[in-house]
C-alpha atoms as a PDB file:
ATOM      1  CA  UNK A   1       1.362 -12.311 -37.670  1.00  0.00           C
ATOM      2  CA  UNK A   2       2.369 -13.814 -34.456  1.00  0.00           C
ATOM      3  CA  UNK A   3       2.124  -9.833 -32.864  1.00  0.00           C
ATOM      4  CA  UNK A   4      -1.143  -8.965 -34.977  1.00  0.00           C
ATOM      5  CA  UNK A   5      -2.812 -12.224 -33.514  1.00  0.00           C
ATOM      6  CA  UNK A   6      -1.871 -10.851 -29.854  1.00  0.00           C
ATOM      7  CA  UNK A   7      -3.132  -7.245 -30.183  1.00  0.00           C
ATOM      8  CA  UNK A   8      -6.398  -9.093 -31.702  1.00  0.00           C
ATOM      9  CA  UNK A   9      -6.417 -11.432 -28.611  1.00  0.00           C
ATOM     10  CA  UNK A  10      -5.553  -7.924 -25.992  1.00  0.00           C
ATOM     11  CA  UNK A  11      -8.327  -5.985 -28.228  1.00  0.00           C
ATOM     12  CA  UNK A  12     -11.023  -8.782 -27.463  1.00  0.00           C
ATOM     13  CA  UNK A  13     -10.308  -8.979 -23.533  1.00  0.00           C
ATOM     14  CA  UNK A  14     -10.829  -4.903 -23.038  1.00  0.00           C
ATOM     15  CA  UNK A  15     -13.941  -5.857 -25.018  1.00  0.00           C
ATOM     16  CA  UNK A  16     -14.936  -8.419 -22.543  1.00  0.00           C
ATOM     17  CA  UNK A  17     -14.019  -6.307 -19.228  1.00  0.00           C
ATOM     18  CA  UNK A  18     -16.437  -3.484 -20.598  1.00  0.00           C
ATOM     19  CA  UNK A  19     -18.862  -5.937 -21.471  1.00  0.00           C
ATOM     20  CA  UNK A  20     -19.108  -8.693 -19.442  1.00  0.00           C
ATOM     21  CA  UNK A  21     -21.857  -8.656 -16.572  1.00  0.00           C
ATOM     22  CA  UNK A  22     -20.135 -11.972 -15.405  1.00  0.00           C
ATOM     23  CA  UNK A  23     -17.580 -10.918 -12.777  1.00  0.00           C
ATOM     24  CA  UNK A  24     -15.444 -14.308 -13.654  1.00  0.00           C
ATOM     25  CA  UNK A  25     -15.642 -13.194 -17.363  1.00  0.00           C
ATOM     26  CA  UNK A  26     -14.434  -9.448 -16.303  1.00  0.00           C
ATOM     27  CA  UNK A  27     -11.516 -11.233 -14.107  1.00  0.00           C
ATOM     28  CA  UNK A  28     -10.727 -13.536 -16.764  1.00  0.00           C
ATOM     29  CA  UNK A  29      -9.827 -10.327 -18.801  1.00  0.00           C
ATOM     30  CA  UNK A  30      -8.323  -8.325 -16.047  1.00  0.00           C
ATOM     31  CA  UNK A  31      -5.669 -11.539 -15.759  1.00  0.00           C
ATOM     32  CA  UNK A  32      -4.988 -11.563 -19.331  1.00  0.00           C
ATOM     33  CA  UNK A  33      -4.646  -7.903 -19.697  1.00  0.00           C
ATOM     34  CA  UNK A  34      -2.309  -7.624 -16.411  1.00  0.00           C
ATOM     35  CA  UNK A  35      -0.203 -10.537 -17.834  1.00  0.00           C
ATOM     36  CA  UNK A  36       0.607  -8.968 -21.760  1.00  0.00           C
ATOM     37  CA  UNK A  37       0.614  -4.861 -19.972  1.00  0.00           C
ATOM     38  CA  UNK A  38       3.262  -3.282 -22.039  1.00  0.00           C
ATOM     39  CA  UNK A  39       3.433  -5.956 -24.564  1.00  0.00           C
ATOM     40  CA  UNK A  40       0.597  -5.127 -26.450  1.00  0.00           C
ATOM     41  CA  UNK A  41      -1.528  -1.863 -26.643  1.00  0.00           C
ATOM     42  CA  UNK A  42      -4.373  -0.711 -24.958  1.00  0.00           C
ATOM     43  CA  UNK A  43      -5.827   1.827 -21.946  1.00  0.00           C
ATOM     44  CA  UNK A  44      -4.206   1.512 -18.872  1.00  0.00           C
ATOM     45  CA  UNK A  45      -7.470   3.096 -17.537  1.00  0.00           C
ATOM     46  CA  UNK A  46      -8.973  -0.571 -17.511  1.00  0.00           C
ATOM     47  CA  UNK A  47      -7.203  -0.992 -14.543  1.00  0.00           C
ATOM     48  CA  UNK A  48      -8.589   2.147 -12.475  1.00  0.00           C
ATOM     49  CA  UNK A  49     -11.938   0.860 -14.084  1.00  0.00           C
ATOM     50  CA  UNK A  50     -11.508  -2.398 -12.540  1.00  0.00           C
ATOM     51  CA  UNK A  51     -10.561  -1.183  -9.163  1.00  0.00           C
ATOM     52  CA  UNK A  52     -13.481   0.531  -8.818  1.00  0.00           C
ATOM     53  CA  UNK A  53     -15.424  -3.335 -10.085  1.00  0.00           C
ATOM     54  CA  UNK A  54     -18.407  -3.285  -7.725  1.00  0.00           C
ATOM     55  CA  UNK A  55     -16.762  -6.850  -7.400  1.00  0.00           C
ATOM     56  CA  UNK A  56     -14.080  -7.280  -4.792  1.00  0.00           C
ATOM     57  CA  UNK A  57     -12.674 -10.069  -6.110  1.00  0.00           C
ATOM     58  CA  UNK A  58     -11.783  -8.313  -8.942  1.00  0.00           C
ATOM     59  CA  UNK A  59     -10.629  -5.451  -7.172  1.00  0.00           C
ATOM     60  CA  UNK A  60      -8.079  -7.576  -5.009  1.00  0.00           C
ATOM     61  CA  UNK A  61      -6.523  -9.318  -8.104  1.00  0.00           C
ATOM     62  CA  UNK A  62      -5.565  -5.829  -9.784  1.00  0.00           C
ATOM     63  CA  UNK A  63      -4.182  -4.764  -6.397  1.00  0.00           C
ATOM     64  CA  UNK A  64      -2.443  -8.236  -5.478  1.00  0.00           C
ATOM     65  CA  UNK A  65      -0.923  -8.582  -9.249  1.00  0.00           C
ATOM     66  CA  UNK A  66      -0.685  -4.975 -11.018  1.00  0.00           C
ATOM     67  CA  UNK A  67       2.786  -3.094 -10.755  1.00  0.00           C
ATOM     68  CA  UNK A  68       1.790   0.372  -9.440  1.00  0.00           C
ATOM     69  CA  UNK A  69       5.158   1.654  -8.833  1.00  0.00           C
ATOM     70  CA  UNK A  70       5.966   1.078 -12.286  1.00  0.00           C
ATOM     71  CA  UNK A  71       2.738   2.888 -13.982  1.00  0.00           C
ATOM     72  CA  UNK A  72       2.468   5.729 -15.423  1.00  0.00           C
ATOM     73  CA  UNK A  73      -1.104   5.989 -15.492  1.00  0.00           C
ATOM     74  CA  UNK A  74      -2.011   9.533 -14.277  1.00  0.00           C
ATOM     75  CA  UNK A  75      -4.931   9.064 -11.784  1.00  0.00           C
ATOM     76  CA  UNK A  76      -3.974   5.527 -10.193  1.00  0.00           C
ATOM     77  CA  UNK A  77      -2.314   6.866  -7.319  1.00  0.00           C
ATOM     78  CA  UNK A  78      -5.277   8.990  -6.461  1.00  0.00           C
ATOM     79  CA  UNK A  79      -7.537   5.621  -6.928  1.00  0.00           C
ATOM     80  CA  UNK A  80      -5.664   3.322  -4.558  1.00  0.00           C
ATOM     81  CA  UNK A  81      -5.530   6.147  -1.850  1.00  0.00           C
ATOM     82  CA  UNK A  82      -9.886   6.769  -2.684  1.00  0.00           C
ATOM     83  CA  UNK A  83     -10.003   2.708  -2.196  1.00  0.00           C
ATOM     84  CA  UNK A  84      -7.898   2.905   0.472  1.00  0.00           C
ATOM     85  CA  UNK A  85     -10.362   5.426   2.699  1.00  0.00           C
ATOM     86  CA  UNK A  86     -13.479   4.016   1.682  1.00  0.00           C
ATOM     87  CA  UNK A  87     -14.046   0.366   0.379  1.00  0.00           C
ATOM     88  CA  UNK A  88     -16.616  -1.302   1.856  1.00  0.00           C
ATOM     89  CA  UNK A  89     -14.369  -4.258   2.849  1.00  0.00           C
ATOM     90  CA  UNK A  90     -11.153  -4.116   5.374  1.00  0.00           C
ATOM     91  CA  UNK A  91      -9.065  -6.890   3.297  1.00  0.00           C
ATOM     92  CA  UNK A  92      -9.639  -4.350   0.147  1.00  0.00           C
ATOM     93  CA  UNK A  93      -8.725  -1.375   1.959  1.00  0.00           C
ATOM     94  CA  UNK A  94      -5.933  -2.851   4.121  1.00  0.00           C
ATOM     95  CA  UNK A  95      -4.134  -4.073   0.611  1.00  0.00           C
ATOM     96  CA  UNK A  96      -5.029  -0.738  -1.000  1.00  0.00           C
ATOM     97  CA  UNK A  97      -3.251   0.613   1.823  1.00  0.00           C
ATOM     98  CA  UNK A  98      -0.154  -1.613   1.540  1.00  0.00           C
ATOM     99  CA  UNK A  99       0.309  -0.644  -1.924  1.00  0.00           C
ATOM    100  CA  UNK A 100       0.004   2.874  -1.399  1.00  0.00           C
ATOM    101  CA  UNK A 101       2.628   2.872   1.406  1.00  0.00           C
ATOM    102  CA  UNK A 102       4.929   0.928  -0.808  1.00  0.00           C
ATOM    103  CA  UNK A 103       5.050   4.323  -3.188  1.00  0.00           C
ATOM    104  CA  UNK A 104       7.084   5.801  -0.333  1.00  0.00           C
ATOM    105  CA  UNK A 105       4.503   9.462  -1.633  1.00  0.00           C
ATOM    106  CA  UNK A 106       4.992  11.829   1.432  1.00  0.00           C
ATOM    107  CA  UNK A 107       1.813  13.354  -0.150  1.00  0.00           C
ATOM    108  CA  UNK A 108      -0.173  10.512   2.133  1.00  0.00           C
ATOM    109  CA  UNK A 109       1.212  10.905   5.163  1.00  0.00           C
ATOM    110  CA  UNK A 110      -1.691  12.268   6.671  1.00  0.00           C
ATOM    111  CA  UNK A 111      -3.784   9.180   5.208  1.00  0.00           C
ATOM    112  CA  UNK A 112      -1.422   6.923   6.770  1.00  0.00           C
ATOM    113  CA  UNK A 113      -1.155   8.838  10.300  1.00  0.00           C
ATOM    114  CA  UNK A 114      -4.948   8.562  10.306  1.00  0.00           C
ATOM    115  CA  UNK A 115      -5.500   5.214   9.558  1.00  0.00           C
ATOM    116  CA  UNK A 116      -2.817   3.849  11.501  1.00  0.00           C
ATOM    117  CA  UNK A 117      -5.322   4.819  14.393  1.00  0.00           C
ATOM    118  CA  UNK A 118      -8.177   2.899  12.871  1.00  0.00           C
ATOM    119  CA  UNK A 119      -9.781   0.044  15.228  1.00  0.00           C
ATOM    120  CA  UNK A 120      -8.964  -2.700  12.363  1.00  0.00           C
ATOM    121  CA  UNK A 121      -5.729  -4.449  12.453  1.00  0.00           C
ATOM    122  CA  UNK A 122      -5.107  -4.810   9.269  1.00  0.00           C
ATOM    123  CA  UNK A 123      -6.037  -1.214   8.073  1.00  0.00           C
ATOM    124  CA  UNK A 124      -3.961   0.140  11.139  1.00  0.00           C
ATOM    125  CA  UNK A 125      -0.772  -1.971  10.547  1.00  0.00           C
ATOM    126  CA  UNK A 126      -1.489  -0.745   7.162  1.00  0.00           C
ATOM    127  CA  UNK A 127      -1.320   2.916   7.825  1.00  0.00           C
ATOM    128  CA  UNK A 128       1.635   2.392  10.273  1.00  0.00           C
ATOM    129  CA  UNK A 129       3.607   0.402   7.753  1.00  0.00           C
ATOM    130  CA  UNK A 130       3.319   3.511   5.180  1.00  0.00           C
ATOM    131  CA  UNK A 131       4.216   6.749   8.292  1.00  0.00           C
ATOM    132  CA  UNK A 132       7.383   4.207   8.653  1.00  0.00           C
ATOM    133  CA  UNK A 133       7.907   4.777   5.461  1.00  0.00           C
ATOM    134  CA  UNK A 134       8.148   8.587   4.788  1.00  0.00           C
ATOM    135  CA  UNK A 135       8.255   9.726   9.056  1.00  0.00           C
ATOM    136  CA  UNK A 136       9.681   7.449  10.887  1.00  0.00           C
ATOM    137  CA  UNK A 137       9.817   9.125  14.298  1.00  0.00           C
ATOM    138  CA  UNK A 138       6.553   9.731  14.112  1.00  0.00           C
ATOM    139  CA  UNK A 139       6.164   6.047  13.466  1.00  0.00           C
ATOM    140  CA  UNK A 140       7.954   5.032  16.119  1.00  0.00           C
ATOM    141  CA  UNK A 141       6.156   7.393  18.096  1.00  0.00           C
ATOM    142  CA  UNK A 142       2.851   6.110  16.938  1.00  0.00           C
ATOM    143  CA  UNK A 143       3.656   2.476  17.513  1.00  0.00           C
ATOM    144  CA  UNK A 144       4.254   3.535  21.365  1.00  0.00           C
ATOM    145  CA  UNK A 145       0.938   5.121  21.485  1.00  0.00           C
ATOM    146  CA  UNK A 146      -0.706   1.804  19.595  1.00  0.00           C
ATOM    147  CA  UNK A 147       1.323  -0.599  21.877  1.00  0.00           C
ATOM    148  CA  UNK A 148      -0.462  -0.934  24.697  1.00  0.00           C
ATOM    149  CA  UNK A 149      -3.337  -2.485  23.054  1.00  0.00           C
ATOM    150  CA  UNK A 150      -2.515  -3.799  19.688  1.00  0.00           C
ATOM    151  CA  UNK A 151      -3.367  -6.933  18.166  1.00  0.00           C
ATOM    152  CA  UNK A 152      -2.546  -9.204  14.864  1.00  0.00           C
ATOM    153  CA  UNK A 153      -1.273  -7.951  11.847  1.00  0.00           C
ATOM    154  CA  UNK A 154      -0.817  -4.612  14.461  1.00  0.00           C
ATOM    155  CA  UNK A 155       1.209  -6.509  16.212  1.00  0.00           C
ATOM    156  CA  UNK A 156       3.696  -7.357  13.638  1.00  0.00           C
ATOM    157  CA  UNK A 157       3.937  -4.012  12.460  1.00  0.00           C
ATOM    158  CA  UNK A 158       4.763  -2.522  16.020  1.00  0.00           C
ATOM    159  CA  UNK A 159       7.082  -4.964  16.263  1.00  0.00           C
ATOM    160  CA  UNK A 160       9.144  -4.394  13.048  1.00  0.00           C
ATOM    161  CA  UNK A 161       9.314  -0.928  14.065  1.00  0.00           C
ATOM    162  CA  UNK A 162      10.706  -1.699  17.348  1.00  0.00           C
ATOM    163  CA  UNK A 163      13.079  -3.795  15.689  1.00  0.00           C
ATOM    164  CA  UNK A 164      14.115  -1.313  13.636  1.00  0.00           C
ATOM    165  CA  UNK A 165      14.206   1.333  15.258  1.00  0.00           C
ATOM    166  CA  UNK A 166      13.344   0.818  19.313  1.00  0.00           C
ATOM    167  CA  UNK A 167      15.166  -0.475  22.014  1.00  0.00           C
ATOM    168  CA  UNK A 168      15.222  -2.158  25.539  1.00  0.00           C
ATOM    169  CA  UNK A 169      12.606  -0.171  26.682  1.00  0.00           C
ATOM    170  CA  UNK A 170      10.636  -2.037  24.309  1.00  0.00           C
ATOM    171  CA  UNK A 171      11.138  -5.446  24.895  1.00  0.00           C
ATOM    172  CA  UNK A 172       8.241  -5.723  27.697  1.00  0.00           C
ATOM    173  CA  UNK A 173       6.456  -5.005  24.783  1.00  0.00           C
ATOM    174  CA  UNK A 174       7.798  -8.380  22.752  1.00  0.00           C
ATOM    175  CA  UNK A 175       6.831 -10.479  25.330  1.00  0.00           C
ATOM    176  CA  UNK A 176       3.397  -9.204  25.852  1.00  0.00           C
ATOM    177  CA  UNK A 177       2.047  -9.542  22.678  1.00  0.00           C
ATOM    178  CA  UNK A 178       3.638 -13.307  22.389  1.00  0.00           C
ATOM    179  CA  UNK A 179       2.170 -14.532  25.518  1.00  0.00           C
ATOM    180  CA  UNK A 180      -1.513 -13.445  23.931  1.00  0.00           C
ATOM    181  CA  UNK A 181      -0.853 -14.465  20.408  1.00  0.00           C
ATOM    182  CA  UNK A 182      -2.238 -18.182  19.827  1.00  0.00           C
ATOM    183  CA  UNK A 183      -0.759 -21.193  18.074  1.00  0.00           C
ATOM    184  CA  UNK A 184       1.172 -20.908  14.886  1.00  0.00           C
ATOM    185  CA  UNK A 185       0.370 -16.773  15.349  1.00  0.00           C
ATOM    186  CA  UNK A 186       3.341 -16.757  17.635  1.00  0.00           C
ATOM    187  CA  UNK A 187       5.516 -17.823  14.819  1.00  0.00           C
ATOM    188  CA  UNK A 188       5.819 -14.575  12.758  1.00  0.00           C
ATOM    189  CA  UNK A 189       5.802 -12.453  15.889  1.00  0.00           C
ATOM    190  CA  UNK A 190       9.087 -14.789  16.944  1.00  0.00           C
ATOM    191  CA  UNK A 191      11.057 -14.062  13.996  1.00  0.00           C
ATOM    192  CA  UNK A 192      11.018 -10.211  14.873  1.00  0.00           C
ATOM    193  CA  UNK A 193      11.340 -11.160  18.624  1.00  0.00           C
ATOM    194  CA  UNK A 194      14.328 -12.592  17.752  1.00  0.00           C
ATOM    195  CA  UNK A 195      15.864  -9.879  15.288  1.00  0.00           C
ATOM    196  CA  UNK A 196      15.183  -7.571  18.084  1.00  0.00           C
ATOM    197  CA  UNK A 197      17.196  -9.590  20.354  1.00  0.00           C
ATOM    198  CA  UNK A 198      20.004  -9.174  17.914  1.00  0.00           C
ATOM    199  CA  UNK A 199      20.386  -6.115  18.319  1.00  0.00           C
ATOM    200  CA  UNK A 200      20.721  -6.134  22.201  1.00  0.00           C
ATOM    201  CA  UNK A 201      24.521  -6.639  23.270  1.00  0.00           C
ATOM    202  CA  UNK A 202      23.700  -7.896  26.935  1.00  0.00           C
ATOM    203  CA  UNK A 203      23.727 -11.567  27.218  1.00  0.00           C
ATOM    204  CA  UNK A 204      21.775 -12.101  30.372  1.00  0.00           C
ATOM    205  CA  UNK A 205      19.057 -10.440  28.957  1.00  0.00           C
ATOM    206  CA  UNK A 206      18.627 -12.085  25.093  1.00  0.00           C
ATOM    207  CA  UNK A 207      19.539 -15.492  27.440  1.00  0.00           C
ATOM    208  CA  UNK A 208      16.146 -14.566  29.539  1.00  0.00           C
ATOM    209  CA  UNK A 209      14.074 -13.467  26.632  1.00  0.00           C
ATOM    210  CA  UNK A 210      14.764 -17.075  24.806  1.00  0.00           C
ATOM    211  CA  UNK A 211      14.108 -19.077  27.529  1.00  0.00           C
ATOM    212  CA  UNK A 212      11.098 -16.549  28.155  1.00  0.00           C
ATOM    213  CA  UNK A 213      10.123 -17.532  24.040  1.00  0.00           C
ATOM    214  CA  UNK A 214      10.898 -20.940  24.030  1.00  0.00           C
ATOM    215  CA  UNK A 215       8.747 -21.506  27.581  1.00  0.00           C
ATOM    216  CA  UNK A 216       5.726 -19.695  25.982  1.00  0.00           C
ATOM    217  CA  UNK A 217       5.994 -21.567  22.471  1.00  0.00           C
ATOM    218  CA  UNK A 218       7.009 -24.883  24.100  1.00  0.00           C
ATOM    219  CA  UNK A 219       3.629 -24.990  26.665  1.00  0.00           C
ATOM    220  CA  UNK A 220       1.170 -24.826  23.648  1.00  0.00           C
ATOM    221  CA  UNK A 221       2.294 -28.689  23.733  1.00  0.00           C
ATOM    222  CA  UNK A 222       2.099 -28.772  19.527  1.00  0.00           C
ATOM    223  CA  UNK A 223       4.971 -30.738  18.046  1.00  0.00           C
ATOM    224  CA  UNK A 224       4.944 -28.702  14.536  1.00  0.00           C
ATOM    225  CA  UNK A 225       4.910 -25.364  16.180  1.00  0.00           C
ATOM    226  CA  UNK A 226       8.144 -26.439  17.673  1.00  0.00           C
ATOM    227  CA  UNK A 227       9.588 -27.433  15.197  1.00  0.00           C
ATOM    228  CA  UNK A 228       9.054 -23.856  13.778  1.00  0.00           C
ATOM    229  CA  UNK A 229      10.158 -22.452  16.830  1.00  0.00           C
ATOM    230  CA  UNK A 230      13.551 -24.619  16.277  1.00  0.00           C
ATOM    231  CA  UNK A 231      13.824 -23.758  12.742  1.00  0.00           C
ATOM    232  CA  UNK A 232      13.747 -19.657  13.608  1.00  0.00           C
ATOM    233  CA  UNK A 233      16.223 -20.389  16.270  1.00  0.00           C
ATOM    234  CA  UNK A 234      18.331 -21.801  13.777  1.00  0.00           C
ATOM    235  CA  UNK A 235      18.186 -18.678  11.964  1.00  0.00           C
ATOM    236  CA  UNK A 236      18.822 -16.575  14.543  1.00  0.00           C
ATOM    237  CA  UNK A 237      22.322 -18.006  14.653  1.00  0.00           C
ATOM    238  CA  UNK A 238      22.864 -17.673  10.663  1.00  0.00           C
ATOM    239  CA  UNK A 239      21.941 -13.942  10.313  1.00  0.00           C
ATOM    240  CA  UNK A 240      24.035 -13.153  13.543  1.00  0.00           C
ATOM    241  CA  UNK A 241      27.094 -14.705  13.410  1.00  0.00           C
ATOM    242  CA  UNK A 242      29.288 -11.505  13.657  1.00  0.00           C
ATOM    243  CA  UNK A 243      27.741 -10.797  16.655  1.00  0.00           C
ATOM    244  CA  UNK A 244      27.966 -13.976  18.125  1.00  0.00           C
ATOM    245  CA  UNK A 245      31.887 -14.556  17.062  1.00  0.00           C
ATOM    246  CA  UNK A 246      31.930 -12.531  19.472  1.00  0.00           C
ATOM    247  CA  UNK A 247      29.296 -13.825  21.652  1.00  0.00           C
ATOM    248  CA  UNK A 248      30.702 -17.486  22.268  1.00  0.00           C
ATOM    249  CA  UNK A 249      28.687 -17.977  25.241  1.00  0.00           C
ATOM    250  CA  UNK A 250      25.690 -16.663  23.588  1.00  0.00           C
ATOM    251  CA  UNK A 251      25.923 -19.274  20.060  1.00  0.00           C
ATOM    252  CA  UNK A 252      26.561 -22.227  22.526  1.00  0.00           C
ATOM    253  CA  UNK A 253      23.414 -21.289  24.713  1.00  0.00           C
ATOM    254  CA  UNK A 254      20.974 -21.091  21.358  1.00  0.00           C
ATOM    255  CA  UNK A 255      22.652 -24.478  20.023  1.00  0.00           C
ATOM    256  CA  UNK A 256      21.921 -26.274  23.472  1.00  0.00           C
ATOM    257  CA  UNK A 257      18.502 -24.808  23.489  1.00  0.00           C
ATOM    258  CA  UNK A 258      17.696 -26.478  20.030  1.00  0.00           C
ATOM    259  CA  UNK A 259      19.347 -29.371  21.302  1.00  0.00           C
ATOM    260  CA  UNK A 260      16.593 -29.580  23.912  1.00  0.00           C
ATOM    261  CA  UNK A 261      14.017 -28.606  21.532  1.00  0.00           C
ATOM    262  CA  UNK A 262      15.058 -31.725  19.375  1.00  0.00           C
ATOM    263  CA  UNK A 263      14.655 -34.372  22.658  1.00  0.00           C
ATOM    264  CA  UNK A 264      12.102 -36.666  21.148  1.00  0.00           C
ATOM    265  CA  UNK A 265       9.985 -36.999  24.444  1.00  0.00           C
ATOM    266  CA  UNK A 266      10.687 -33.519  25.815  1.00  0.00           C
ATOM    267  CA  UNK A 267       6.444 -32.762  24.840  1.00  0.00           C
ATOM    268  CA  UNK A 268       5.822 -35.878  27.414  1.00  0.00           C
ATOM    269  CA  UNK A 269       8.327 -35.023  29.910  1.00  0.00           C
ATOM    270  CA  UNK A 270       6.340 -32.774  33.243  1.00  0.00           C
ATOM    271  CA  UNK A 271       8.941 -30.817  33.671  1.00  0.00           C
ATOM    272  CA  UNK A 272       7.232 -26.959  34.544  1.00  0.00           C
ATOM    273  CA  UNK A 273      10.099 -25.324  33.379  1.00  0.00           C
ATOM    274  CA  UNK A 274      11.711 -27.367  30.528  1.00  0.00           C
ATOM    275  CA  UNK A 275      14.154 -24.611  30.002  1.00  0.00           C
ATOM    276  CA  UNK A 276      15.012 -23.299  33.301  1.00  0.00           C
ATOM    277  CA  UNK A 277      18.397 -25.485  33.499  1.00  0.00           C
ATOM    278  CA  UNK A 278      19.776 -23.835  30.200  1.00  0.00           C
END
C-alpha cells in the first residue's frame, strides 16, 4: 500500500512539472521527483525537460541537486554541455560547466579549452577546472597564459593548478593575486597559498611568503579575517607535519607567528611591519 501510495504521489508531481505554469509549482515537483529518483518509477527525461525550464531557478536546482554521474539517461550529457555554451545567465552556465567537468568525458575537451578563455570568471575557472581534468599540461599551460590577468573564482582555479602541479616559478603569481583580492576573498586564495608552500622544501622562502601573507591579511585591520587567517595557519601545520618533523625550524616559526596573531592589541599596536621580527 505504503509503495502504491508513493508511485501515486511520484505519478502526480510529473503531472504537475508538465502542467504547472507556476515556476514554484514546477520546482516543487522537480524537488520531490529528485528526492524519490530510483525509488519510484517514472521518465528520467523530466529532468532534461527541466533544464531546459525557461526558469533559471529551476534550472540551477536540477544542476545543484541531480546526480549526473550516476544517470543513465541517454541525452543528459549532451544537455549540460548545450546549457553549458549557451544559457543566457553566467551562474547557469558556470555550474553547467562544473558538472560537466566533473564527468572527467575527454569528448569536451575542446568545450573546456574554449571556455576556459572566456572573459567571465566563473565560466573560465569553469572550463579550466574540466582541461585539468582530462589534459593537464595543457591546463597548466593554460593557467600560465590566464595568469597574468585573472581574477575571482579564476583565481582560485589557477591557483589549485599551480598547487598541483606548478612550482617556484609560480609563486610571484600567489602573491599577486592576494595583494588584489579584498577582505574575506583573501581567505580561500590563502588556503592554496599555503598548500603551495608545502610543497616548497626551502625554508627562507615559505618563511618570506608567510610573513609576506600574514602582512597583507593583517593590514586589512579586520579582527575576524584574522582570526581566519590564524585558523588556516593552524592547518597548515596539521596537514604537514611529515614535512615539518623534519622542518623544526619551520613548525616553531608558524607557531610563533600565530602566537603573534593571537596578541589581543596587536590590531592597535603601529607597528608597519608587525611581522618583520619573526
Amino acid at each position: 500500500m505504503l509503495v502504491n501510495e508513493g508511485q501515486a504521489e511520484t505519478d502526480k508531481y510529473v503531472e504537475q512539472f508538465y502542467t504547472s505554469k507556476n515556476y514554484q509549482a514546477r520546482l516543487e515537483a522537480i524537488k520531490y521527483l529528485i528526492g524519490v529518483s530510483g525509488k519510484f518509477s517514472f521518465p528520467e527525461t523530466v529532468f532534461i525537460d527541466a533544464l531546459k525550464d525557461f526558469c533559471s531557478q529551476v534550472k540551477v536546482y536540477v544542476l545543484q541537486n541531480y546526480d549526473f554521474q550516476n544517470s543513465d539517461e541517454p541525452g543528459i550529457h549532451s544537455c549540460l554541455a548545450e546549457i553549458a555554451k549557451s544559457d543566457e545567465k553566467i551562474q547557469v552556465r558556470a555550474l553547467a560547466m562544473d558538472k560537466l567537468a566533473a564527468l572527467d568525458k575527454a569528448e569536451y575537451h575542446s568545450l573546456f579549452f574554449a571556455t576556459s578563455l572566456l572573459k567571465s570568471s566563473k565560466e573560465s575557472a569553469s572550463g579550466l577546472r574540466g582541461l585539468l581534468k582530462i589534459d593537464k599540461e595543457k591546463a597548466y599551460q593554460m593557467a600560465r597564459f590566464r595568469a597574468e590577468n585573472s581574477s575571482g573564482n579564476l583565481d582560485l582555479a589557477i591557483a589549485e593548478i599551480f598547487q598541483e602541479h606548478g612550482n617556484m616559478d609560480d609563486l610571484e603569481f600567489f602573491k599577486t593575486r592576494l595583494k588584489a583580492r579584498t577582505k574575506f576573498s583573501k581567505i580561500d586564495f590563502t588556503r592554496i597559498y599555503l598548500k603551495m608552500l608545502g610543497k616548497i622544501e626551502i625554508e627562507a622562502l615559505i618563511k618570506s611568503h608567510i610573513i609576506y601573507i600574514c602582512e597583507d591579511i593583517s593590514h586589512v585591520g579586520n579582527t575576524e579575517l584574522v582570526q581566519r587567517l590564524i585558523m588556516e595557519l593552524y592547518l597548515f601545520i596539521s596537514e604537514h607535519k611529515t614535512f615539518l618533523a623534519q622542518h623544526e625550524e619551520i613548525q616553531i616559526f608558524v607557531n610563533k607567528t600565530i602566537d603573534l596573531l593571537l596578541e589581543k592589541d596587536y590590531l592597535k599596536s603601529k607597528k608597519t611591519h608587525p611581522f618583520g621580527q619573526l
